[in-house]
PDB file of N, CA and C in Angstrom:
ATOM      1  N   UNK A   1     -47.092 -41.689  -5.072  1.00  0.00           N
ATOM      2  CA  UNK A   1     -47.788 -40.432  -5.263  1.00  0.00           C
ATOM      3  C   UNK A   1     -49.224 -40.734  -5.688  1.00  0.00           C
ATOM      4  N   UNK A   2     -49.987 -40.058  -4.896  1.00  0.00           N
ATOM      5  CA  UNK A   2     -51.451 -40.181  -5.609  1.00  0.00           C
ATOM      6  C   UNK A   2     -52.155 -38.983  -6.216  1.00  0.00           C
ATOM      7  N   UNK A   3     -53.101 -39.225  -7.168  1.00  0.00           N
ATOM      8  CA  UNK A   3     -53.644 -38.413  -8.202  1.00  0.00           C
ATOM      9  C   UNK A   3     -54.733 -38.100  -8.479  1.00  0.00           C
ATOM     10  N   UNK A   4     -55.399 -36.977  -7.314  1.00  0.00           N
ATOM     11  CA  UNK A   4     -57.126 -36.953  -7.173  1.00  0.00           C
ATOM     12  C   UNK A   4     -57.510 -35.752  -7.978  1.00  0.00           C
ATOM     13  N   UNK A   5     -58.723 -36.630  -9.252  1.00  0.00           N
ATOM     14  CA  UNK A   5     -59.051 -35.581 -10.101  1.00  0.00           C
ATOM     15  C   UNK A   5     -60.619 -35.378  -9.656  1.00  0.00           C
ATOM     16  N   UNK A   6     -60.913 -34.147  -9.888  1.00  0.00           N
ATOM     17  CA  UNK A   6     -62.494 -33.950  -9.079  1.00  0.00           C
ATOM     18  C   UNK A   6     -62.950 -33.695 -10.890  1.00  0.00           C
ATOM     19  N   UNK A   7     -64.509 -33.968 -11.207  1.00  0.00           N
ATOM     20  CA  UNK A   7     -65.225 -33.779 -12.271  1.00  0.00           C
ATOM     21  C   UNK A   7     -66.616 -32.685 -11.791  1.00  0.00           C
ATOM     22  N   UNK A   8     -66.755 -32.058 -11.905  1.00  0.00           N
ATOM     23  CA  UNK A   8     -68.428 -31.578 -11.430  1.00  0.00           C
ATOM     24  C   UNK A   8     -68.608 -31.797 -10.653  1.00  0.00           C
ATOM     25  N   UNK A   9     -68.344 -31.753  -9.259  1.00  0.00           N
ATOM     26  CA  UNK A   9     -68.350 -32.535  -8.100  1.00  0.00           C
ATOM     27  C   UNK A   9     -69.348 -33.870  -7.846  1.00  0.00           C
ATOM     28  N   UNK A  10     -69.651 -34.697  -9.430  1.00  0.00           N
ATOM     29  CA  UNK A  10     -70.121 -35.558  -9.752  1.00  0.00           C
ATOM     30  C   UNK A  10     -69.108 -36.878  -9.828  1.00  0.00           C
ATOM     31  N   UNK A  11     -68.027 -36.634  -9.858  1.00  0.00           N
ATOM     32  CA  UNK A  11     -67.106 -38.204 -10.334  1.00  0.00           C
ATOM     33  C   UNK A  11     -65.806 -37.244  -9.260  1.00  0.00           C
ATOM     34  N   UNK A  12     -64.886 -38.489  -8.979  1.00  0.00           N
ATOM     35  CA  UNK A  12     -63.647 -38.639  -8.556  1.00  0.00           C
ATOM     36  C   UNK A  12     -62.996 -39.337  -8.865  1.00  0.00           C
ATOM     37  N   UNK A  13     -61.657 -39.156  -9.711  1.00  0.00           N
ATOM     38  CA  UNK A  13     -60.570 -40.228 -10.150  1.00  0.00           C
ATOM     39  C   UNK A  13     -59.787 -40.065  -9.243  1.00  0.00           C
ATOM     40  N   UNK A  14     -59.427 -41.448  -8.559  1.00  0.00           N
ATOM     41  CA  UNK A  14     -57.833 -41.424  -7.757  1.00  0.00           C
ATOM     42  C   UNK A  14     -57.417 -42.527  -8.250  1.00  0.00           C
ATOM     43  N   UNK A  15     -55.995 -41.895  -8.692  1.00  0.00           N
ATOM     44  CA  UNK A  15     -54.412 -43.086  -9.224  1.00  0.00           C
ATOM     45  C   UNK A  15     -53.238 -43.182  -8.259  1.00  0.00           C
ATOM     46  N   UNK A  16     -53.305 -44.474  -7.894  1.00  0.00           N
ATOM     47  CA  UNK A  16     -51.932 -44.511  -7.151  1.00  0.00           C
ATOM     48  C   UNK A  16     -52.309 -44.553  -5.391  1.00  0.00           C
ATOM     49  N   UNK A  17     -53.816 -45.144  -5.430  1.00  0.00           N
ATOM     50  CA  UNK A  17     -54.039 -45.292  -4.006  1.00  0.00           C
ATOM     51  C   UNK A  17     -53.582 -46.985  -3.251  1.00  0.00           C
ATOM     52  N   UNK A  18     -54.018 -46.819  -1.847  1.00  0.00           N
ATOM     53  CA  UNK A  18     -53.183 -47.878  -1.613  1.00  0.00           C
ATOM     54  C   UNK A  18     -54.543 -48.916  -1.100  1.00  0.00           C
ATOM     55  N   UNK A  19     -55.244 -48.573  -0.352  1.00  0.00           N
ATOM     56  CA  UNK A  19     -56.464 -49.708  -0.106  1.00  0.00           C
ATOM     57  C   UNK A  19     -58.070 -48.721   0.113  1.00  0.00           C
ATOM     58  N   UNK A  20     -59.010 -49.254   0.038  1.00  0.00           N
ATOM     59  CA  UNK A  20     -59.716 -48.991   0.689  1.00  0.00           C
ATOM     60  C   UNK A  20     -60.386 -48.992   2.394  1.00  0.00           C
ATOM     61  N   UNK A  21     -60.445 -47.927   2.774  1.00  0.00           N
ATOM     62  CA  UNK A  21     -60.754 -48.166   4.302  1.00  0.00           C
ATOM     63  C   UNK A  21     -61.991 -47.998   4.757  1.00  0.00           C
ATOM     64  N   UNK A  22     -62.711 -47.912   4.227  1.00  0.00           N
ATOM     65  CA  UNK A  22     -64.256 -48.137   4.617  1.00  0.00           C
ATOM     66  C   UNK A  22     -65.425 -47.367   3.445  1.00  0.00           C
ATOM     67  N   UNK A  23     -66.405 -47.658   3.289  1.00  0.00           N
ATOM     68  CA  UNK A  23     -67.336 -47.091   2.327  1.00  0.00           C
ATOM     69  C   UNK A  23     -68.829 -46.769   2.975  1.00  0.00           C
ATOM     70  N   UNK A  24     -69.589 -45.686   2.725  1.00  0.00           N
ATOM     71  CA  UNK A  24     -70.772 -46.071   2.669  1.00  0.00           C
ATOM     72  C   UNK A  24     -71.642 -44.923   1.565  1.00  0.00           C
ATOM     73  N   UNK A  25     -72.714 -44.842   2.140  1.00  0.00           N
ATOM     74  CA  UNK A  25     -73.442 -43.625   1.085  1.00  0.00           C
ATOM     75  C   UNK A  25     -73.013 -42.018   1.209  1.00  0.00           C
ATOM     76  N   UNK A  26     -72.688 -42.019   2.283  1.00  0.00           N
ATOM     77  CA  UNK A  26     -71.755 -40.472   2.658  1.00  0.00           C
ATOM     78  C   UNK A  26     -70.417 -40.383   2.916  1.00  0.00           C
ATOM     79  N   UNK A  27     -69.807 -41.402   2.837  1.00  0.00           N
ATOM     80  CA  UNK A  27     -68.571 -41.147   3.072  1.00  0.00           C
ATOM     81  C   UNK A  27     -67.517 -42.697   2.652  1.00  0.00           C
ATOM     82  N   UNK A  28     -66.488 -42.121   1.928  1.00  0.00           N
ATOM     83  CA  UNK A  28     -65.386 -43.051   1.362  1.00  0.00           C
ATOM     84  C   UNK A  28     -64.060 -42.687   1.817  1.00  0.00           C
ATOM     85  N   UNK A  29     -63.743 -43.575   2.673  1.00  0.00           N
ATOM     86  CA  UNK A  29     -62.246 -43.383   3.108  1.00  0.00           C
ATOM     87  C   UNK A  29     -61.083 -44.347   2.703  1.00  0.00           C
ATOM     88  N   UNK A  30     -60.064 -44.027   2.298  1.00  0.00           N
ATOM     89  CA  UNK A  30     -58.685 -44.422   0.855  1.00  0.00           C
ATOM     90  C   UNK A  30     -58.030 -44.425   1.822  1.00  0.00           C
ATOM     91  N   UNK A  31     -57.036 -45.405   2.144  1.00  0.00           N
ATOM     92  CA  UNK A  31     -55.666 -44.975   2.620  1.00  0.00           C
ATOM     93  C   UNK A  31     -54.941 -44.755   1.410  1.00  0.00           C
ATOM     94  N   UNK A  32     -53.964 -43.590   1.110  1.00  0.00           N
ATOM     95  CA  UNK A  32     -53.227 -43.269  -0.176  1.00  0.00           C
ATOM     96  C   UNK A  32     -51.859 -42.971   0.572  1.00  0.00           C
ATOM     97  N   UNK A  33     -51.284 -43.884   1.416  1.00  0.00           N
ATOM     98  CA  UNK A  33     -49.732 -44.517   1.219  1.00  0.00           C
ATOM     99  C   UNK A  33     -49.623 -44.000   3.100  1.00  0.00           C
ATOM    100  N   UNK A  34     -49.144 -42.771   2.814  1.00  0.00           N
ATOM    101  CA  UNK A  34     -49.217 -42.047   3.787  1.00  0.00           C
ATOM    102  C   UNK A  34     -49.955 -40.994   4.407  1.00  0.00           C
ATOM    103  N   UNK A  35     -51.336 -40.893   3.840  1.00  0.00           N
ATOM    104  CA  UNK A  35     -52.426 -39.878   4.327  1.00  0.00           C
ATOM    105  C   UNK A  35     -54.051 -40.864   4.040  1.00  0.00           C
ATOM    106  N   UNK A  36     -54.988 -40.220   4.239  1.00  0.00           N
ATOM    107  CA  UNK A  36     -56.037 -40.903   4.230  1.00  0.00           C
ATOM    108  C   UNK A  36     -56.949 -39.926   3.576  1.00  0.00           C
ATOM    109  N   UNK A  37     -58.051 -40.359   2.488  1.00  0.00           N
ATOM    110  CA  UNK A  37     -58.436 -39.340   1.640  1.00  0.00           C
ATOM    111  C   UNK A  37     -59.833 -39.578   2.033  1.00  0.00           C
ATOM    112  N   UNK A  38     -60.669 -38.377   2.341  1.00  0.00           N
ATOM    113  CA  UNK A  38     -61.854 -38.361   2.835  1.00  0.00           C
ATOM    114  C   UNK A  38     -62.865 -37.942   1.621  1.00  0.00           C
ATOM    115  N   UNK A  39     -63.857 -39.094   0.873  1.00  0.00           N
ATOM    116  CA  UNK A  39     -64.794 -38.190  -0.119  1.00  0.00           C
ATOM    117  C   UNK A  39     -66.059 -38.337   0.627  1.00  0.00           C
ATOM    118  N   UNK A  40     -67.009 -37.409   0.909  1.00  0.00           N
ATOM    119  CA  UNK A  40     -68.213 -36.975   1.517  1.00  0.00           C
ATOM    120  C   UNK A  40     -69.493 -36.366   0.759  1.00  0.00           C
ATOM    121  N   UNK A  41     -70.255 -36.850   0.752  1.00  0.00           N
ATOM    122  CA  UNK A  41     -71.622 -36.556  -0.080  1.00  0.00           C
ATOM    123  C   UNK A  41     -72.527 -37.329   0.096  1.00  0.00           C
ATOM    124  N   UNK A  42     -73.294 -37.293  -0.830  1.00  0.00           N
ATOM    125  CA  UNK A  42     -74.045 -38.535  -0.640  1.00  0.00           C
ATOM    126  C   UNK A  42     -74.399 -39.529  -2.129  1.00  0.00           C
ATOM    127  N   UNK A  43     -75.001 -40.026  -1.683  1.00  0.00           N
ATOM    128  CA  UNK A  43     -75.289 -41.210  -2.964  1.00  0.00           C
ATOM    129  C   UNK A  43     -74.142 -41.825  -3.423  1.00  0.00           C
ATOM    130  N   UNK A  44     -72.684 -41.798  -2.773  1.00  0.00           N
ATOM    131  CA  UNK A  44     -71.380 -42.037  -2.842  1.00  0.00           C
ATOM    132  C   UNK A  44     -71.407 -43.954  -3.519  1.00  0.00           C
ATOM    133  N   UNK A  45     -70.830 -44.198  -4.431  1.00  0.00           N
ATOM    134  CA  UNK A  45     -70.253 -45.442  -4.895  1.00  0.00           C
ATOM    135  C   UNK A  45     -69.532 -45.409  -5.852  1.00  0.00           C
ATOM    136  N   UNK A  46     -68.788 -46.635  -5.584  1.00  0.00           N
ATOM    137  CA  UNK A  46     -67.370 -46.735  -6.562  1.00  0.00           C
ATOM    138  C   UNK A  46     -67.667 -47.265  -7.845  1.00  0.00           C
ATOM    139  N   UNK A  47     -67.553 -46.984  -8.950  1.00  0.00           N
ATOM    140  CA  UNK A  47     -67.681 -47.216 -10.151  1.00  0.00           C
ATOM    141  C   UNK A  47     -66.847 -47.844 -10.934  1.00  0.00           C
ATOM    142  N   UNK A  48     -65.342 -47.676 -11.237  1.00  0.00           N
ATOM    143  CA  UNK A  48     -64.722 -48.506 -11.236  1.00  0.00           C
ATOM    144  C   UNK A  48     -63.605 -48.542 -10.327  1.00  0.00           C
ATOM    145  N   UNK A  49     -63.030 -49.842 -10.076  1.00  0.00           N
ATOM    146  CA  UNK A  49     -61.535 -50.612  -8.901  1.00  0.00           C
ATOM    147  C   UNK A  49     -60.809 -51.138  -9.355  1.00  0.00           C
ATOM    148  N   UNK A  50     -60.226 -50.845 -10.190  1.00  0.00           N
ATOM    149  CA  UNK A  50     -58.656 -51.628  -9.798  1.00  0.00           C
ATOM    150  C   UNK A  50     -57.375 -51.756  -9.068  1.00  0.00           C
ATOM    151  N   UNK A  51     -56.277 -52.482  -9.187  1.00  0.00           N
ATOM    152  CA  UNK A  51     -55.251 -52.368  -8.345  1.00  0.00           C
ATOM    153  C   UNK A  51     -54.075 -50.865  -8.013  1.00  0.00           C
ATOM    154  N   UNK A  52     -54.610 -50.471  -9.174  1.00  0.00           N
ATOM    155  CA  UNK A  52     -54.432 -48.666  -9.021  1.00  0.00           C
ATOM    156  C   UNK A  52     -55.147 -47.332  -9.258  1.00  0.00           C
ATOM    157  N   UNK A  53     -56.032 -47.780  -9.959  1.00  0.00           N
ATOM    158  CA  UNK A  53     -56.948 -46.113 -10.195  1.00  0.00           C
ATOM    159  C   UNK A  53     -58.416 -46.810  -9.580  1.00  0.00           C
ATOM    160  N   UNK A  54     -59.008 -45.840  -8.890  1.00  0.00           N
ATOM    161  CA  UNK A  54     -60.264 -45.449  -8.486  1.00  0.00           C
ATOM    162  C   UNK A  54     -61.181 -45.129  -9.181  1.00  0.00           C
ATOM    163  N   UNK A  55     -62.886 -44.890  -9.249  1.00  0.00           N
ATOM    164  CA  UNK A  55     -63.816 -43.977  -9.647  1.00  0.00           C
ATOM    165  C   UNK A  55     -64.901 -43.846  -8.959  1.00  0.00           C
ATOM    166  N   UNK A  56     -65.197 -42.800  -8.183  1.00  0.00           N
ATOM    167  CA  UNK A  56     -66.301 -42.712  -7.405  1.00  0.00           C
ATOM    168  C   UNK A  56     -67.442 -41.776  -7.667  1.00  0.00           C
ATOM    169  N   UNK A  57     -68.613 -41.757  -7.367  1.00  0.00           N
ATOM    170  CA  UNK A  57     -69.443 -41.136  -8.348  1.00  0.00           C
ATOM    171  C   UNK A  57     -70.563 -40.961  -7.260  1.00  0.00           C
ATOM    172  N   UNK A  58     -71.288 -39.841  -7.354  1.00  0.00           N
ATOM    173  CA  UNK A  58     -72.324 -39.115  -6.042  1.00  0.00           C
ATOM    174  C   UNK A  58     -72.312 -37.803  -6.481  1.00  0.00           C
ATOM    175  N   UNK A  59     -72.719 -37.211  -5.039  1.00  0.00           N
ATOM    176  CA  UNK A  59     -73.159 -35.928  -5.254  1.00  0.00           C
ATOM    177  C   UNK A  59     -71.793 -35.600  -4.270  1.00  0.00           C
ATOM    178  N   UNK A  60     -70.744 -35.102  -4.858  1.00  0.00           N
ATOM    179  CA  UNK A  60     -69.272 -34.650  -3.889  1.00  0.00           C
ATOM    180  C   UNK A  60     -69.409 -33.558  -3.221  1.00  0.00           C
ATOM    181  N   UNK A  61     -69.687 -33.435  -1.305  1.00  0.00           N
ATOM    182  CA  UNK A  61     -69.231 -31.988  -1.207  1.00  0.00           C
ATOM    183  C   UNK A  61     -68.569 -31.798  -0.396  1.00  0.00           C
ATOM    184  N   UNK A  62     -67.208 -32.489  -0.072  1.00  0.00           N
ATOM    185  CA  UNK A  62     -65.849 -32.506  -0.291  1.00  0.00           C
ATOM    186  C   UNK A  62     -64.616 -33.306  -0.482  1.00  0.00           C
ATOM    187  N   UNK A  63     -64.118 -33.501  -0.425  1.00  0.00           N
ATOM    188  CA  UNK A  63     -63.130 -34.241  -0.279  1.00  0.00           C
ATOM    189  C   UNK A  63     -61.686 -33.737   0.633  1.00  0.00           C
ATOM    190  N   UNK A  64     -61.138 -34.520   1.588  1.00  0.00           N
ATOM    191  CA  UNK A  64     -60.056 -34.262   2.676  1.00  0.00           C
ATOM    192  C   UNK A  64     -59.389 -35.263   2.691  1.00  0.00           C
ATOM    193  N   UNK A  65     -57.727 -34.819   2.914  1.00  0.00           N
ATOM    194  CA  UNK A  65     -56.548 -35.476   3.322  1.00  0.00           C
ATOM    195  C   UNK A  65     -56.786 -35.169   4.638  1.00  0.00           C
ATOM    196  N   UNK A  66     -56.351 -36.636   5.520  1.00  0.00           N
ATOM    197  CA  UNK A  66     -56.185 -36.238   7.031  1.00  0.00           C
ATOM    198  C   UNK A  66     -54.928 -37.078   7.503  1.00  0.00           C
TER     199      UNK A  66
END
């Protein structure tokens, strides 16, 4: 199960993701087990990584499961 918390559309916590699938300044794509989590904005980077929780930090204006 994964666990996406939005802040001010300034920060994103995700727990319980499974890899990263690509990064850049507008866009961060997660595989999270069985869906793929889309964060979109800009100035987008990861803040902290570990082997289970996320932190991504920009200007968020949205985020999508696909």
């Amino acid at each position: 199960m994964t666990r996406v918390t939005l802040i001010d559309q300034k920060k994103v916590y995700i727990d319980g993701y499974k890899t990263v699938m690509s990064i850049d300044d507008n866009k961060i794509a997660i595989d999270c087990k069985n869906k793929i989590l889309e964060i979109n904005g800009s100035n987008l980077s990861i803040l902290l990584f570990t082997g289970i929780e996320m932190t991504v930090t920009g200007m968020i204006s949205s985020i999508e499961w696909k």
